[in-house]
C-alpha atoms as a PDB file:
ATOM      1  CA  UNK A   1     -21.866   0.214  25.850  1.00  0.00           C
ATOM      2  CA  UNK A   2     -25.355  -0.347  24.943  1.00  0.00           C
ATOM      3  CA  UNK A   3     -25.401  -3.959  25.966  1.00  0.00           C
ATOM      4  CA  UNK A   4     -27.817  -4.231  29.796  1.00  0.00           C
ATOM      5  CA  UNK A   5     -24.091  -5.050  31.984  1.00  0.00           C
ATOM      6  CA  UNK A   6     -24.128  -2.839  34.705  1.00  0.00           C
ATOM      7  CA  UNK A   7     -20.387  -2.417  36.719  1.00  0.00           C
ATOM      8  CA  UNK A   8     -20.575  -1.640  40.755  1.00  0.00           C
ATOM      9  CA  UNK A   9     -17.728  -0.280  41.637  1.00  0.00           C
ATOM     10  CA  UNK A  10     -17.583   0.248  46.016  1.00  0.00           C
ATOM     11  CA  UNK A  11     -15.318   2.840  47.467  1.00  0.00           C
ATOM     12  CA  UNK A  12     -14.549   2.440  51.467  1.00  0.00           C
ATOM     13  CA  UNK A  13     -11.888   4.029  53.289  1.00  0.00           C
ATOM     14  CA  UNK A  14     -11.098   6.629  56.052  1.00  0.00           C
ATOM     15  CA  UNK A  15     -13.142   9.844  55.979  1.00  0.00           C
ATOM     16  CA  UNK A  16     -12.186  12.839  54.443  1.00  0.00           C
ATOM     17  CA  UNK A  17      -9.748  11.428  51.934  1.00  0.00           C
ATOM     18  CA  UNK A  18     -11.806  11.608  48.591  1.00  0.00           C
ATOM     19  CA  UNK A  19     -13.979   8.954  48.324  1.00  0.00           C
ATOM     20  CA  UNK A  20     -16.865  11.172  47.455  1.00  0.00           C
ATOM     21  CA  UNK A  21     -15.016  13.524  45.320  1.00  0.00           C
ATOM     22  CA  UNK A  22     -13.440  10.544  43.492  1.00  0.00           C
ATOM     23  CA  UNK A  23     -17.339   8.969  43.293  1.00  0.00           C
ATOM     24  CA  UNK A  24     -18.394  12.000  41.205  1.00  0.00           C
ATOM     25  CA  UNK A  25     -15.883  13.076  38.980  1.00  0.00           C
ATOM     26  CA  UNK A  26     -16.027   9.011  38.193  1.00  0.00           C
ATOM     27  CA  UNK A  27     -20.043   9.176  37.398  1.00  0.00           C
ATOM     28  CA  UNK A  28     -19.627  12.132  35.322  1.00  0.00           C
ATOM     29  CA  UNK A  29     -16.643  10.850  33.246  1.00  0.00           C
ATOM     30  CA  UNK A  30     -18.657   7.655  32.428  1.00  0.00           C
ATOM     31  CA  UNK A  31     -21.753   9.603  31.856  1.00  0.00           C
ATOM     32  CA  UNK A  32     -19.937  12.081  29.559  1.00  0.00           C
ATOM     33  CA  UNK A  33     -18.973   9.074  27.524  1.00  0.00           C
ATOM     34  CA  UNK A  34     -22.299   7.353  27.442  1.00  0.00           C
ATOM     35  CA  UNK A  35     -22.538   5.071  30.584  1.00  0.00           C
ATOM     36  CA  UNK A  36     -25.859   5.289  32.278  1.00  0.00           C
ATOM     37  CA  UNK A  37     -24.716   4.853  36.018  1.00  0.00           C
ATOM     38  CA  UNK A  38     -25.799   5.814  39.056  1.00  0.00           C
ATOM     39  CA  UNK A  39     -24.434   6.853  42.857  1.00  0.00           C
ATOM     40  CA  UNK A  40     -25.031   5.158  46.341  1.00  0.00           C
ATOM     41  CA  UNK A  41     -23.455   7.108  48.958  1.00  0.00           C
ATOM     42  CA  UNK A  42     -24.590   5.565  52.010  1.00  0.00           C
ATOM     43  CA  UNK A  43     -23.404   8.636  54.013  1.00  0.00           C
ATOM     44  CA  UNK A  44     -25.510  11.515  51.900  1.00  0.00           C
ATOM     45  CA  UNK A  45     -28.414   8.766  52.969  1.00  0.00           C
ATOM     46  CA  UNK A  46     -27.596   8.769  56.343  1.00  0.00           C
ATOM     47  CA  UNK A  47     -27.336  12.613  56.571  1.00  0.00           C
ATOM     48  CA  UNK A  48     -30.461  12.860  54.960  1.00  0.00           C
ATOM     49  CA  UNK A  49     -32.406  10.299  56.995  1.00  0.00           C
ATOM     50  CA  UNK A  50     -30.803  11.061  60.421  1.00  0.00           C
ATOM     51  CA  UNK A  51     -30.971  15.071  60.027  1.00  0.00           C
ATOM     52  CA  UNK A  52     -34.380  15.718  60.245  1.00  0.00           C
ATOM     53  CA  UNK A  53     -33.870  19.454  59.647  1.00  0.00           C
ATOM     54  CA  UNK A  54     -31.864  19.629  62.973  1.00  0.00           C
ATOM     55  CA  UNK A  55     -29.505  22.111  63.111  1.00  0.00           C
ATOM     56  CA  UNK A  56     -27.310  20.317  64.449  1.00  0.00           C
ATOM     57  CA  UNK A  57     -26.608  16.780  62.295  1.00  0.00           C
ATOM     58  CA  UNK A  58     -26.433  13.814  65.224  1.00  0.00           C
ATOM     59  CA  UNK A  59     -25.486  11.084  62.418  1.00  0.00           C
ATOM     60  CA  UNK A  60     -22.135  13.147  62.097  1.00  0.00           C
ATOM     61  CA  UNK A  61     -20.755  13.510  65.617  1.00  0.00           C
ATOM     62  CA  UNK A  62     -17.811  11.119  65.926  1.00  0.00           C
ATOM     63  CA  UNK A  63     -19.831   9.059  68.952  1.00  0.00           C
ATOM     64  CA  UNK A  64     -22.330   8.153  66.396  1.00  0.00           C
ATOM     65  CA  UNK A  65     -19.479   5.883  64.746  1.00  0.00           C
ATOM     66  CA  UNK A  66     -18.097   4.973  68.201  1.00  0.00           C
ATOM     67  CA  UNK A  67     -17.625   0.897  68.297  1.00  0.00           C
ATOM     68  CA  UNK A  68     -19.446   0.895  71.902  1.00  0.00           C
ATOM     69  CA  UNK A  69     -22.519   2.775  70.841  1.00  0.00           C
ATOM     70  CA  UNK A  70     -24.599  -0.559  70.094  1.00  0.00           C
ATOM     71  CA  UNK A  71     -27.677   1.904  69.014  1.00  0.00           C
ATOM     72  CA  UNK A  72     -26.028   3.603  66.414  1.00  0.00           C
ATOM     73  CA  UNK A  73     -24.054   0.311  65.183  1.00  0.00           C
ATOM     74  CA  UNK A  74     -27.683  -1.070  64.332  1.00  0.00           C
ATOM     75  CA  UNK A  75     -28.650   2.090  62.834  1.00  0.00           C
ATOM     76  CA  UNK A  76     -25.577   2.336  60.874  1.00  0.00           C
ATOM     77  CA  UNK A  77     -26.720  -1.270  59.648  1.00  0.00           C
ATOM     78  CA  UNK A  78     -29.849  -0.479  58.781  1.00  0.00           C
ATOM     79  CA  UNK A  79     -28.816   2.218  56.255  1.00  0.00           C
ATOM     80  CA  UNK A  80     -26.221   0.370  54.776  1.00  0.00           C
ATOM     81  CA  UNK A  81     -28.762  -2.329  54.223  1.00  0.00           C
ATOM     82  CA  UNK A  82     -31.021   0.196  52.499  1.00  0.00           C
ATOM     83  CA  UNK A  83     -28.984   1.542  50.509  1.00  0.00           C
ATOM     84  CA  UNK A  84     -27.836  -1.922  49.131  1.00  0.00           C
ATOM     85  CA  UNK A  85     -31.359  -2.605  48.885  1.00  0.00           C
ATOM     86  CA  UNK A  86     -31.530   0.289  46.362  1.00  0.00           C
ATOM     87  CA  UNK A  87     -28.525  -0.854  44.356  1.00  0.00           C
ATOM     88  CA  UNK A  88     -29.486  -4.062  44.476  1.00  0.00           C
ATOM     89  CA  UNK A  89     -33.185  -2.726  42.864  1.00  0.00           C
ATOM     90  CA  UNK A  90     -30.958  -0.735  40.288  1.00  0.00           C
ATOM     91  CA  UNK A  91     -29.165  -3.626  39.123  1.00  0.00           C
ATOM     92  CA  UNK A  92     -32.603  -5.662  38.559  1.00  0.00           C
ATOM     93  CA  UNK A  93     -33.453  -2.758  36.196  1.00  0.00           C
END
Protein backbone atom coordinates (compact mmCIF):
# COMPACT_ATOMS: atom_id res chain seq x y z
CA UNK A 1 0.00 0.00 0.00
CA UNK A 2 1.08 3.40 -0.77
CA UNK A 3 3.94 2.37 -2.97
CA UNK A 4 2.72 3.29 -7.25
CA UNK A 5 2.36 -1.04 -7.98
CA UNK A 6 -0.78 -1.44 -9.50
CA UNK A 7 -2.20 -5.46 -9.62
CA UNK A 8 -4.57 -6.45 -12.84
CA UNK A 9 -6.33 -9.09 -12.00
CA UNK A 10 -8.63 -10.54 -15.47
CA UNK A 11 -11.71 -12.58 -14.89
CA UNK A 12 -13.05 -14.68 -18.14
CA UNK A 13 -15.40 -17.40 -18.09
CA UNK A 14 -18.95 -18.50 -19.18
CA UNK A 15 -21.73 -15.93 -18.73
CA UNK A 16 -23.86 -15.70 -15.96
CA UNK A 17 -21.67 -17.41 -13.42
CA UNK A 18 -20.34 -14.39 -11.30
CA UNK A 19 -17.70 -12.84 -12.87
CA UNK A 20 -19.19 -9.44 -12.43
CA UNK A 21 -20.54 -9.96 -9.05
CA UNK A 22 -17.16 -11.43 -7.99
CA UNK A 23 -15.44 -8.09 -9.88
CA UNK A 24 -17.27 -5.81 -7.41
CA UNK A 25 -17.46 -7.18 -4.17
CA UNK A 26 -13.43 -7.62 -5.04
CA UNK A 27 -13.03 -3.62 -5.84
CA UNK A 28 -14.88 -2.72 -2.84
CA UNK A 29 -13.01 -5.06 -0.40
CA UNK A 30 -9.66 -3.59 -1.64
CA UNK A 31 -11.03 -0.14 -1.63
CA UNK A 32 -12.42 -0.56 1.92
CA UNK A 33 -8.90 -1.40 2.92
CA UNK A 34 -7.12 1.34 1.09
CA UNK A 35 -6.34 0.07 -2.50
CA UNK A 36 -7.06 2.62 -5.13
CA UNK A 37 -8.28 0.25 -8.03
CA UNK A 38 -10.35 0.45 -10.67
CA UNK A 39 -12.95 -1.84 -13.00
CA UNK A 40 -12.82 -2.77 -16.80
CA UNK A 41 -15.76 -4.68 -17.71
CA UNK A 42 -15.57 -4.95 -21.30
CA UNK A 43 -19.25 -6.07 -21.42
CA UNK A 44 -20.88 -2.85 -19.38
CA UNK A 45 -18.66 -1.08 -22.41
CA UNK A 46 -20.11 -2.94 -24.96
CA UNK A 47 -23.71 -2.47 -23.65
CA UNK A 48 -23.10 0.99 -23.38
CA UNK A 49 -21.51 1.60 -26.79
CA UNK A 50 -23.71 -0.85 -28.81
CA UNK A 51 -27.18 0.26 -27.07
CA UNK A 52 -27.67 3.47 -28.33
CA UNK A 53 -30.84 3.96 -26.26
CA UNK A 54 -32.49 1.05 -28.25
CA UNK A 55 -34.93 -0.66 -26.56
CA UNK A 56 -33.98 -3.49 -27.51
CA UNK A 57 -29.91 -4.16 -26.71
CA UNK A 58 -28.44 -5.89 -30.21
CA UNK A 59 -24.85 -6.40 -28.46
CA UNK A 60 -26.77 -8.96 -26.15
CA UNK A 61 -28.64 -11.31 -28.48
CA UNK A 62 -26.76 -14.62 -28.49
CA UNK A 63 -26.03 -14.17 -32.58
CA UNK A 64 -24.01 -11.21 -31.70
CA UNK A 65 -21.42 -13.77 -30.04
CA UNK A 66 -22.10 -16.36 -32.77
CA UNK A 67 -18.47 -17.67 -34.16
CA UNK A 68 -19.86 -17.17 -37.92
CA UNK A 69 -20.96 -13.60 -37.51
CA UNK A 70 -17.51 -12.12 -38.89
CA UNK A 71 -19.13 -8.42 -38.25
CA UNK A 72 -19.68 -8.74 -34.79
CA UNK A 73 -16.29 -10.84 -34.19
CA UNK A 74 -14.49 -7.49 -35.36
CA UNK A 75 -16.68 -5.46 -33.31
CA UNK A 76 -16.26 -7.61 -30.38
CA UNK A 77 -12.41 -6.89 -31.09
CA UNK A 78 -12.60 -3.56 -31.26
CA UNK A 79 -14.06 -3.13 -27.74
CA UNK A 80 -11.91 -5.42 -26.16
CA UNK A 81 -9.09 -3.45 -27.65
CA UNK A 82 -10.54 -0.28 -26.13
CA UNK A 83 -11.05 -1.23 -23.17
CA UNK A 84 -7.40 -2.55 -22.83
CA UNK A 85 -6.48 0.64 -24.21
CA UNK A 86 -8.05 2.22 -21.08
CA UNK A 87 -6.35 -0.13 -18.65
CA UNK A 88 -3.43 0.05 -20.29
CA UNK A 89 -3.77 4.27 -19.84
CA UNK A 90 -4.63 3.47 -16.08
CA UNK A 91 -1.62 1.60 -15.46
CA UNK A 92 0.65 4.54 -17.04
CA UNK A 93 -0.96 6.69 -14.30
Amino acid sequence: RGGKEKLVVVLVGLPARGKSYISHRLVNYLSWIGVQCRLFNVGAYRRQKLSGGQKEDTASRADFFSASNKDAALKREELAAAVLEQLLGWLRE
